[in-house]
PDB file of N, CA and C in Angstrom:
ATOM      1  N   UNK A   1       0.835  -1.176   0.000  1.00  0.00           N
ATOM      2  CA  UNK A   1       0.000   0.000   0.000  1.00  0.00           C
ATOM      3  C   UNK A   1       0.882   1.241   0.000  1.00  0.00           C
ATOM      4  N   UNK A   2       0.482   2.164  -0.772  1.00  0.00           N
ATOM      5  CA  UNK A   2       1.388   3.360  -0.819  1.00  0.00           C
ATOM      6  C   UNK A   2       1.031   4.367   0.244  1.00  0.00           C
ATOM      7  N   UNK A   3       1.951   5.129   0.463  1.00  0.00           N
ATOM      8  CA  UNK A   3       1.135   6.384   1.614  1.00  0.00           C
ATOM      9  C   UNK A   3      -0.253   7.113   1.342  1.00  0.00           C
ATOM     10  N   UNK A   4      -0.424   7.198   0.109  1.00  0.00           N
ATOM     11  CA  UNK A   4      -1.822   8.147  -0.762  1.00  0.00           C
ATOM     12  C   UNK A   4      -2.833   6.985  -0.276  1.00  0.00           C
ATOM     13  N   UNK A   5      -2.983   5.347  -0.424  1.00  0.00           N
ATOM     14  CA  UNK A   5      -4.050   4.771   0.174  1.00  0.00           C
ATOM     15  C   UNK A   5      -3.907   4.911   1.567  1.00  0.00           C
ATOM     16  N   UNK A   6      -2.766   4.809   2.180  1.00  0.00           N
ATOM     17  CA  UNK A   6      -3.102   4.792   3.913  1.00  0.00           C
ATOM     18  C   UNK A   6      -4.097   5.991   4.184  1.00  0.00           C
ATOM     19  N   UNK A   7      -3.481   6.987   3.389  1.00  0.00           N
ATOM     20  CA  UNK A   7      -4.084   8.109   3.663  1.00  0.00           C
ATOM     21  C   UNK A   7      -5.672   8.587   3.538  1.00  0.00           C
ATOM     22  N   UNK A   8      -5.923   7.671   2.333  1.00  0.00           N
ATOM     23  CA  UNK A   8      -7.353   7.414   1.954  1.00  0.00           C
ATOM     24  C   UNK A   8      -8.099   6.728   2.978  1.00  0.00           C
ATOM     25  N   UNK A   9      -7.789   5.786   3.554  1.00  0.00           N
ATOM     26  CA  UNK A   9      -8.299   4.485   3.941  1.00  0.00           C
ATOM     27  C   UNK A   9      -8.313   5.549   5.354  1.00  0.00           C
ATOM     28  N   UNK A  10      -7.333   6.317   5.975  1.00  0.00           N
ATOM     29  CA  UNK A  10      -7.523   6.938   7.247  1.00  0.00           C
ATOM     30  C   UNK A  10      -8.674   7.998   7.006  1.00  0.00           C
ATOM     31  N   UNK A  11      -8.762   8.867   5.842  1.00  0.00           N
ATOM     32  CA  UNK A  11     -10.064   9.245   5.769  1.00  0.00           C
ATOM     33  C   UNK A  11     -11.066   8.682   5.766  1.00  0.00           C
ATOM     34  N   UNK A  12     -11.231   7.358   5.354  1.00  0.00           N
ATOM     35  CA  UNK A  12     -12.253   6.635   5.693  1.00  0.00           C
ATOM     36  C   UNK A  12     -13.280   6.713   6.657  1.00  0.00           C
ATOM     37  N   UNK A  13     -11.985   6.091   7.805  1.00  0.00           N
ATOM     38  CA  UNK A  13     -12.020   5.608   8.886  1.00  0.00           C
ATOM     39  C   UNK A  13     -12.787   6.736   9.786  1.00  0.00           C
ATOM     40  N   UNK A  14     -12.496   7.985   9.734  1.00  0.00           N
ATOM     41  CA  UNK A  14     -12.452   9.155  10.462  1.00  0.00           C
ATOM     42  C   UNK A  14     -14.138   9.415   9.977  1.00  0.00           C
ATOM     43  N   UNK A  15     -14.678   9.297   8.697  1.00  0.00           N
ATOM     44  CA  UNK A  15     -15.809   9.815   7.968  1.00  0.00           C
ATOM     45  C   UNK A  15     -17.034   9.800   8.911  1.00  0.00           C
ATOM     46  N   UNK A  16     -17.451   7.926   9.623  1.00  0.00           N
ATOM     47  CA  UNK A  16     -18.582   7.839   9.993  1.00  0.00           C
ATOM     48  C   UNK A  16     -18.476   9.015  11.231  1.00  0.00           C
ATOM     49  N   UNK A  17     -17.117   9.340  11.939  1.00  0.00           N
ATOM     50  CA  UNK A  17     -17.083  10.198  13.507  1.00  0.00           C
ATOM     51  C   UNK A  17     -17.376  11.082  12.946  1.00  0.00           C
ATOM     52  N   UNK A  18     -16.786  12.045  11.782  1.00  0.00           N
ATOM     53  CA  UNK A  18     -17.358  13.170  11.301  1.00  0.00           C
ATOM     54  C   UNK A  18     -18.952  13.343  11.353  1.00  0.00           C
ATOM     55  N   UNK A  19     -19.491  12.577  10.640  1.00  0.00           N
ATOM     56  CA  UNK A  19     -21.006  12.372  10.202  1.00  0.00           C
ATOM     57  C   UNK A  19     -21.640  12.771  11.578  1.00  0.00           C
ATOM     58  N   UNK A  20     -21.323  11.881  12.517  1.00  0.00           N
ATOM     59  CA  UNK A  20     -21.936  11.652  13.535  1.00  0.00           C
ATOM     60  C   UNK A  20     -21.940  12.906  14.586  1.00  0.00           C
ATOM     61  N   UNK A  21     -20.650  13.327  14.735  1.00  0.00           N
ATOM     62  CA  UNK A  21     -20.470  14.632  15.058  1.00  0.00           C
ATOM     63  C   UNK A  21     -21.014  15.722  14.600  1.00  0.00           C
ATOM     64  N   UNK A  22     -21.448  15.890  13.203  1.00  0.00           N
ATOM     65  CA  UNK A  22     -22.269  17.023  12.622  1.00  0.00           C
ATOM     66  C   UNK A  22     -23.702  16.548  13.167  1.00  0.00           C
ATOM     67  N   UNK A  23     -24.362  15.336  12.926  1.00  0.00           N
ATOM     68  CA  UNK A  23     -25.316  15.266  13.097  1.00  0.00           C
ATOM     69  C   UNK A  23     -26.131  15.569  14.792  1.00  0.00           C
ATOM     70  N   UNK A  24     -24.694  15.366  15.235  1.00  0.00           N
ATOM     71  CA  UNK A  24     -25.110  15.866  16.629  1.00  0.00           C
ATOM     72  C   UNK A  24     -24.754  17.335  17.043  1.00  0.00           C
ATOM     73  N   UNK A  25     -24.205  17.907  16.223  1.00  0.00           N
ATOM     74  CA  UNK A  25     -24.184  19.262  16.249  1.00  0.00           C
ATOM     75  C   UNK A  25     -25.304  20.125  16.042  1.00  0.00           C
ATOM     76  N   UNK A  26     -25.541  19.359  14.597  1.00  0.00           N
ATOM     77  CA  UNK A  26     -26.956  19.968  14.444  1.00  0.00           C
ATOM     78  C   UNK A  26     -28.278  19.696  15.378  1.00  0.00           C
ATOM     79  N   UNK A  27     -28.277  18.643  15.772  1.00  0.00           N
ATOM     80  CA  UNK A  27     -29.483  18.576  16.829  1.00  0.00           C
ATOM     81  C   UNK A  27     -29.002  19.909  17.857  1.00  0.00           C
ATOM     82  N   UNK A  28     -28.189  19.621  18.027  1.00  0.00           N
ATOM     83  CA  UNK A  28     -27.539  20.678  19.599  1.00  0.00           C
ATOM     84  C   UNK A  28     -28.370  22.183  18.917  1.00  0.00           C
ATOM     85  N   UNK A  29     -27.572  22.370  17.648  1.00  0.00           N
ATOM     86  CA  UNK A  29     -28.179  23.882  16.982  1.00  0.00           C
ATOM     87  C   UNK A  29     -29.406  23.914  17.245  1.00  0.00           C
ATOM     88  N   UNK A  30     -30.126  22.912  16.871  1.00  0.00           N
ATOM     89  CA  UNK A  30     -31.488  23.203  16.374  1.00  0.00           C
ATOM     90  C   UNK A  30     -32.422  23.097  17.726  1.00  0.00           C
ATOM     91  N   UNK A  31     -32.047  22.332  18.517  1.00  0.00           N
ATOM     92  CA  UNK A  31     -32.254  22.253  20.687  1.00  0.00           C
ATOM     93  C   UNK A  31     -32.320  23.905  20.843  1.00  0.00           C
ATOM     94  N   UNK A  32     -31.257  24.217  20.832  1.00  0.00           N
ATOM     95  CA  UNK A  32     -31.249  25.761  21.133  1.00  0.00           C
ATOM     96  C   UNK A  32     -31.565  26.279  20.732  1.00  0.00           C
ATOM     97  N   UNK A  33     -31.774  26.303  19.125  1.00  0.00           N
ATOM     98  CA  UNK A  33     -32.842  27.697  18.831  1.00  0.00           C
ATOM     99  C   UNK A  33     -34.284  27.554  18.954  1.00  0.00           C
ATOM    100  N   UNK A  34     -34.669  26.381  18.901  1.00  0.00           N
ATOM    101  CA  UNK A  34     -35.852  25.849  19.214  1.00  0.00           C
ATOM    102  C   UNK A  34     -36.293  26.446  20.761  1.00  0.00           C
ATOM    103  N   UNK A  35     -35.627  26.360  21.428  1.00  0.00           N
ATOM    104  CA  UNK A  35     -35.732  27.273  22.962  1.00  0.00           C
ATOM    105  C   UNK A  35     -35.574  28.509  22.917  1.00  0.00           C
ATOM    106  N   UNK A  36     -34.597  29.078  22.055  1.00  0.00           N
ATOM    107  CA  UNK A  36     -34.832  30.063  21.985  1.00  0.00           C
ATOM    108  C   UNK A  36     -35.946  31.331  21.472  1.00  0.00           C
ATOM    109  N   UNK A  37     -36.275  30.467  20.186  1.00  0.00           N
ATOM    110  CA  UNK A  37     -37.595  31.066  19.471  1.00  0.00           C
ATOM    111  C   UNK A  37     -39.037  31.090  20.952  1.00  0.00           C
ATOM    112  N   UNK A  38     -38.979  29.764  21.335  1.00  0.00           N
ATOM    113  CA  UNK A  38     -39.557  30.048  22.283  1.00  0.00           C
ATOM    114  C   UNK A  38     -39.823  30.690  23.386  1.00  0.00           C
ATOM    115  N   UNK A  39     -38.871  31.015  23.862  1.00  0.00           N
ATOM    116  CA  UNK A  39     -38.531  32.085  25.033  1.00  0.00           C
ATOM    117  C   UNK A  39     -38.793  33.394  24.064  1.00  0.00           C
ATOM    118  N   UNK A  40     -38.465  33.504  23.025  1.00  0.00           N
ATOM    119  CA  UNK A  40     -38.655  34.902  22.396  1.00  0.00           C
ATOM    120  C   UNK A  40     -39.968  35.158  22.295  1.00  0.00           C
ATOM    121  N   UNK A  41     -40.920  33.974  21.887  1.00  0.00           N
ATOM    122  CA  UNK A  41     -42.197  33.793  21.414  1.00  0.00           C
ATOM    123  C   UNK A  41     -43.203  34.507  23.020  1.00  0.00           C
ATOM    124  N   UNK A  42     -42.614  33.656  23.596  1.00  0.00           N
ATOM    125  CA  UNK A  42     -43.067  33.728  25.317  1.00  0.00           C
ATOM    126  C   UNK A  42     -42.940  35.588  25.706  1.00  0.00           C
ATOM    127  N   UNK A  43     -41.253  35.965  25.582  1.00  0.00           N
ATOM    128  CA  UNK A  43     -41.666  37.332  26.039  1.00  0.00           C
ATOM    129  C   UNK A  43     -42.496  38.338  24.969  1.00  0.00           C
ATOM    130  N   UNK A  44     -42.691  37.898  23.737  1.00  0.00           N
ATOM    131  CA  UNK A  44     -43.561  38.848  23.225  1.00  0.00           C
ATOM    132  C   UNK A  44     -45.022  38.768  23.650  1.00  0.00           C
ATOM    133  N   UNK A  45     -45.119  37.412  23.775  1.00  0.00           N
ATOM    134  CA  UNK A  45     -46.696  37.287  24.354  1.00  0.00           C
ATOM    135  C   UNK A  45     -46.686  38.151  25.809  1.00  0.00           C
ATOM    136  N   UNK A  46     -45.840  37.948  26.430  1.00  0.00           N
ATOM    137  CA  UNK A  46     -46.195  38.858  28.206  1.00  0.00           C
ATOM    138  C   UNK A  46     -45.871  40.393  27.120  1.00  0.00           C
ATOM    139  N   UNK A  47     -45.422  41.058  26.527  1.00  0.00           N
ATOM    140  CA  UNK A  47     -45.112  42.287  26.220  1.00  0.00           C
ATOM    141  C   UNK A  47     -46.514  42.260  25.474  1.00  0.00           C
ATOM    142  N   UNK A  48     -47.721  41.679  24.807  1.00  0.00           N
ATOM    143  CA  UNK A  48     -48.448  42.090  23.827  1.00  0.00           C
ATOM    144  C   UNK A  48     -49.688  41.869  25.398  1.00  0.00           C
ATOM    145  N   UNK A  49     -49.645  40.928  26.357  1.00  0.00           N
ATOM    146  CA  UNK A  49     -50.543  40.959  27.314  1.00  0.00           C
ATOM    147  C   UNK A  49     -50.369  42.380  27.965  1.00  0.00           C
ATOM    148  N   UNK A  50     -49.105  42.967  28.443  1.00  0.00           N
ATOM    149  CA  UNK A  50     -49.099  43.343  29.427  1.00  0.00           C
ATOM    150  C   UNK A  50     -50.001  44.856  28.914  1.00  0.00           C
ATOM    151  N   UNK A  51     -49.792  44.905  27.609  1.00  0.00           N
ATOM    152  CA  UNK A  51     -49.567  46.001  26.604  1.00  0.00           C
ATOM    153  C   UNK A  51     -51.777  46.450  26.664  1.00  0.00           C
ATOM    154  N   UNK A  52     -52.552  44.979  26.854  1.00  0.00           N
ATOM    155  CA  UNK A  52     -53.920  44.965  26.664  1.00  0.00           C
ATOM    156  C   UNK A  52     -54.130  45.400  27.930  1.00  0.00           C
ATOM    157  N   UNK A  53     -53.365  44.826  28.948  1.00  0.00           N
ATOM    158  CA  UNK A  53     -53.621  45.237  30.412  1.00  0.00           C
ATOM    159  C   UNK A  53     -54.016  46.758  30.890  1.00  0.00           C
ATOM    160  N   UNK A  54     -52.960  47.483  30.146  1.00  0.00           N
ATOM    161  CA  UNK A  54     -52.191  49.074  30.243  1.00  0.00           C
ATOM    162  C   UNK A  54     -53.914  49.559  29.500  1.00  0.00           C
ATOM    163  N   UNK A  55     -53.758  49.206  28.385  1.00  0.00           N
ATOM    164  CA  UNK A  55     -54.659  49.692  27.910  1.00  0.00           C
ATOM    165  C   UNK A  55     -56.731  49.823  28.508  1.00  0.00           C
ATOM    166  N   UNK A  56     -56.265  48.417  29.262  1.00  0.00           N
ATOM    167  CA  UNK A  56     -58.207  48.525  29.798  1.00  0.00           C
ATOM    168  C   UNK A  56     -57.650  48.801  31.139  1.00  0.00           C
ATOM    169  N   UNK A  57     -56.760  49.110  31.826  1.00  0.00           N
ATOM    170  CA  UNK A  57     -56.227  50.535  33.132  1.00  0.00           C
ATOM    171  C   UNK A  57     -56.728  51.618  32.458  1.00  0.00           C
ATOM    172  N   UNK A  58     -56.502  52.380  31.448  1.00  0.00           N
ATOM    173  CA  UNK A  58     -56.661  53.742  30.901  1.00  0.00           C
ATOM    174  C   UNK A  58     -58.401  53.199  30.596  1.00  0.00           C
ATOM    175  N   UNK A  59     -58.813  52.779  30.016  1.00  0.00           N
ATOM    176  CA  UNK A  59     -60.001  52.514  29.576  1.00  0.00           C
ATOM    177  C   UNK A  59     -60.788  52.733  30.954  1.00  0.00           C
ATOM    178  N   UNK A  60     -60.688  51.862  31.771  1.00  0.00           N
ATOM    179  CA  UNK A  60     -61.778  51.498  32.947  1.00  0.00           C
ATOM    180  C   UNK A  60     -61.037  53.090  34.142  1.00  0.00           C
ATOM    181  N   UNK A  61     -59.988  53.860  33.824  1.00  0.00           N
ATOM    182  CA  UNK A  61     -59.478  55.206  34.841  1.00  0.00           C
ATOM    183  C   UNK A  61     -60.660  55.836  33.926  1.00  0.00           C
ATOM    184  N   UNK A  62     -61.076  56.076  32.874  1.00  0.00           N
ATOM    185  CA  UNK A  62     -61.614  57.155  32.365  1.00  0.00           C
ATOM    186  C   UNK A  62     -62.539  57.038  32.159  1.00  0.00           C
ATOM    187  N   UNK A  63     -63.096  55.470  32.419  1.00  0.00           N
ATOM    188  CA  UNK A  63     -64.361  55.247  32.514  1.00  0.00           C
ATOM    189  C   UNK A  63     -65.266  55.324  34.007  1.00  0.00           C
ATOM    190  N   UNK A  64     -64.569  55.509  34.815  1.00  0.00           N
ATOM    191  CA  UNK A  64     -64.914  55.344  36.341  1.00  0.00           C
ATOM    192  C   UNK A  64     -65.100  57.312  36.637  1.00  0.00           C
ATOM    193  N   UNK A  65     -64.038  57.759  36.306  1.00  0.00           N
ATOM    194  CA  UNK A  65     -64.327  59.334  35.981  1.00  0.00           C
ATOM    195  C   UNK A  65     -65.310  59.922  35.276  1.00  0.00           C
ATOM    196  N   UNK A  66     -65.776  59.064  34.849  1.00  0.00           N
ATOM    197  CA  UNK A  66     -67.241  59.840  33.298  1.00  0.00           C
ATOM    198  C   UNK A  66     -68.431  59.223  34.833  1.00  0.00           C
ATOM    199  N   UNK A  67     -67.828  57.370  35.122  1.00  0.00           N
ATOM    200  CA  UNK A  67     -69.477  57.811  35.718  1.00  0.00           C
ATOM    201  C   UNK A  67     -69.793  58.246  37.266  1.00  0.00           C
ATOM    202  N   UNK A  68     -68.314  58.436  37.676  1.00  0.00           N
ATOM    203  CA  UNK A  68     -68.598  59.465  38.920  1.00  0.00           C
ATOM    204  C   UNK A  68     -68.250  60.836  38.643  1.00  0.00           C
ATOM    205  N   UNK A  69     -68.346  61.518  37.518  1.00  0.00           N
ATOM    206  CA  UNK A  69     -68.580  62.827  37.104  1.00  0.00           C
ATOM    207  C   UNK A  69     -69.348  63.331  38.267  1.00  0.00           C
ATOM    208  N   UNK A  70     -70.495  63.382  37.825  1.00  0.00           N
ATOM    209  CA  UNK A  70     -71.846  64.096  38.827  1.00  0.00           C
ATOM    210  C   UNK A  70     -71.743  64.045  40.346  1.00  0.00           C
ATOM    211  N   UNK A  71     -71.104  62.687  40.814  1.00  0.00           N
ATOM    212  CA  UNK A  71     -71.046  62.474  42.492  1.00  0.00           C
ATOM    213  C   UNK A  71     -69.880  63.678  42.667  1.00  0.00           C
ATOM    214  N   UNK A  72     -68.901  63.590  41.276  1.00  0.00           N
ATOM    215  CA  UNK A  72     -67.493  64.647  42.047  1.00  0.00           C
ATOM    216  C   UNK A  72     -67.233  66.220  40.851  1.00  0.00           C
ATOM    217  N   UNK A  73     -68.911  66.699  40.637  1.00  0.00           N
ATOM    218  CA  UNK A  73     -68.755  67.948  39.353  1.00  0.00           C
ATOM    219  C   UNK A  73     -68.485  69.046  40.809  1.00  0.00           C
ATOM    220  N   UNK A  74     -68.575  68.874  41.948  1.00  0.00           N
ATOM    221  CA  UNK A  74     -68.444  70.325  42.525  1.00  0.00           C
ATOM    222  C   UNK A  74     -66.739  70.229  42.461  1.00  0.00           C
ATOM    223  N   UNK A  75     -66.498  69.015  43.262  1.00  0.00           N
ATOM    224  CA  UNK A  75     -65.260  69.187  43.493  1.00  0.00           C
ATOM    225  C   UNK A  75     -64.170  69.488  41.543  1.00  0.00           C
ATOM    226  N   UNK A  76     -64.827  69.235  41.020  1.00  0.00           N
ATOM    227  CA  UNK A  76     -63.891  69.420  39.160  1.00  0.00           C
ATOM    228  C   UNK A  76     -64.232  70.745  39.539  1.00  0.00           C
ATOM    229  N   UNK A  77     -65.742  71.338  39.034  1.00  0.00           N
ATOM    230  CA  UNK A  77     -65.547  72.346  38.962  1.00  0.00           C
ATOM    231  C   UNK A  77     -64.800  73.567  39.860  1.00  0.00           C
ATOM    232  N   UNK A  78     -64.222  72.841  41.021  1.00  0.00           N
ATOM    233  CA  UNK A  78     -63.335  73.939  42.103  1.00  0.00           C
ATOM    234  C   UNK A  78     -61.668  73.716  41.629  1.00  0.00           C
ATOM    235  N   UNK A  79     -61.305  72.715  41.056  1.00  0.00           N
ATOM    236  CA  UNK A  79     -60.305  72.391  40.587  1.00  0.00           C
ATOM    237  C   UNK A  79     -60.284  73.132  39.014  1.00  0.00           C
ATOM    238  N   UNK A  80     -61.402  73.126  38.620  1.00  0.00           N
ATOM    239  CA  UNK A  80     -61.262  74.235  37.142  1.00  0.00           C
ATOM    240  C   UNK A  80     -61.150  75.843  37.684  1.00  0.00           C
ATOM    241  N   UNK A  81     -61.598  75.747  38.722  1.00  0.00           N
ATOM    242  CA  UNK A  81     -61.711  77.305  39.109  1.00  0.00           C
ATOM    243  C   UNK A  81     -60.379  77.809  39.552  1.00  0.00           C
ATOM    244  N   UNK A  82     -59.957  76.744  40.033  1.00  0.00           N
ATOM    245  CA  UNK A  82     -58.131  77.301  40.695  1.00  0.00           C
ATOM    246  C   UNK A  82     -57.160  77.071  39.569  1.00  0.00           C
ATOM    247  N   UNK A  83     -57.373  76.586  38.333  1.00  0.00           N
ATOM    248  CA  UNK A  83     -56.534  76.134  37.055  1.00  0.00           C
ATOM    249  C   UNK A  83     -57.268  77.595  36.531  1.00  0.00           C
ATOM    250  N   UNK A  84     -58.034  78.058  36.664  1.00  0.00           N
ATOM    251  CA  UNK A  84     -58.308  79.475  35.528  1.00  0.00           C
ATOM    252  C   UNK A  84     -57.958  80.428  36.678  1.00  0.00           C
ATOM    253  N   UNK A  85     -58.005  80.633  37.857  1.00  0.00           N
ATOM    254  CA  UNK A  85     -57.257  81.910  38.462  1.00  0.00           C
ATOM    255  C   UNK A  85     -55.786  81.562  38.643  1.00  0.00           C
ATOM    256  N   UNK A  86     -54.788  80.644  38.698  1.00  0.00           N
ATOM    257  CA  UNK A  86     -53.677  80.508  38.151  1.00  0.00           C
ATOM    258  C   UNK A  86     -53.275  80.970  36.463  1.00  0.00           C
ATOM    259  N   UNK A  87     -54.331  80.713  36.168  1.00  0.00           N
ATOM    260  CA  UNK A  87     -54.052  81.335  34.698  1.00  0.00           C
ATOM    261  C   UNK A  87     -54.106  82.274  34.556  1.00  0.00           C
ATOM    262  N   UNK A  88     -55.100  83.175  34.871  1.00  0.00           N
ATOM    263  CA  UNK A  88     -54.856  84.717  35.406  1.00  0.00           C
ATOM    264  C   UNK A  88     -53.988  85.033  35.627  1.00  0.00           C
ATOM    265  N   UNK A  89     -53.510  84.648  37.086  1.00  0.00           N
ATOM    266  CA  UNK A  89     -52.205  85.194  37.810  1.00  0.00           C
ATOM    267  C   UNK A  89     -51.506  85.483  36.795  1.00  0.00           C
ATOM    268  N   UNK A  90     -51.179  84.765  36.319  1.00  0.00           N
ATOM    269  CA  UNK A  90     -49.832  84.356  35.072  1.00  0.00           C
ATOM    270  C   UNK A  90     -50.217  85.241  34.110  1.00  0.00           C
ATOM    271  N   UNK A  91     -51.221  85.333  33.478  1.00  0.00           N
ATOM    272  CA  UNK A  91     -51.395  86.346  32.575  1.00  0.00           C
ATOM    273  C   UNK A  91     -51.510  88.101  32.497  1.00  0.00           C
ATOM    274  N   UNK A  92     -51.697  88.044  34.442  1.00  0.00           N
ATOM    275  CA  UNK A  92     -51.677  89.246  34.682  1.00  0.00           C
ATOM    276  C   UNK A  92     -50.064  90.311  34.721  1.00  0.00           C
ATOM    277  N   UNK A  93     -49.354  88.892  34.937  1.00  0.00           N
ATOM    278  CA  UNK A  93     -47.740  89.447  35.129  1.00  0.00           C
ATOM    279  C   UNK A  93     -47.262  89.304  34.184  1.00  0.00           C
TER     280      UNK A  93
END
């Protein structure tokens, strides 16, 4: 046998560990991004919940204000009254 077959025949040999090694590489790759997409998937869902949350807070603050308007129009309207004589003030100087 000449050195060029040893040399062949040692590539051989080495081929199936290669194979096997990629193929388990790639599982490894594909393990992790697979978790990862998920975890990504996961915090967009809490960022798109938290996001509906925020939104029916503002909804149900401005809805609770419209329908205790009338129980609290003296007290607005004394709070409009001190926001327009501050405005005065200011406009007088």
């Amino acid at each position: 046998m000449t050195a060029l077959n040893l040399k062949i025949e040692e590539v051989k040999s080495l081929e199936n560990e290669d194979i096997q090694m990629q193929e388990r590489l790639f599982n490894e790759w594909r393990n992790l991004r697979k978790q990862r997409l998920d975890e990504q998937k996961k915090d967009l869902d809490k960022e798109r919940r938290l996001k509906i949350i925020e939104e029916k807070k503002e909804y149900l603050y401005w809805k609770e204000k419209l329908l205790f308007f009338f129980e609290n129009e003296n007290k607005i309207l004394e709070e409009v009254k001190k926001v327009e004589e501050t405005v005065n003030q200011l406009k007088a100087k």
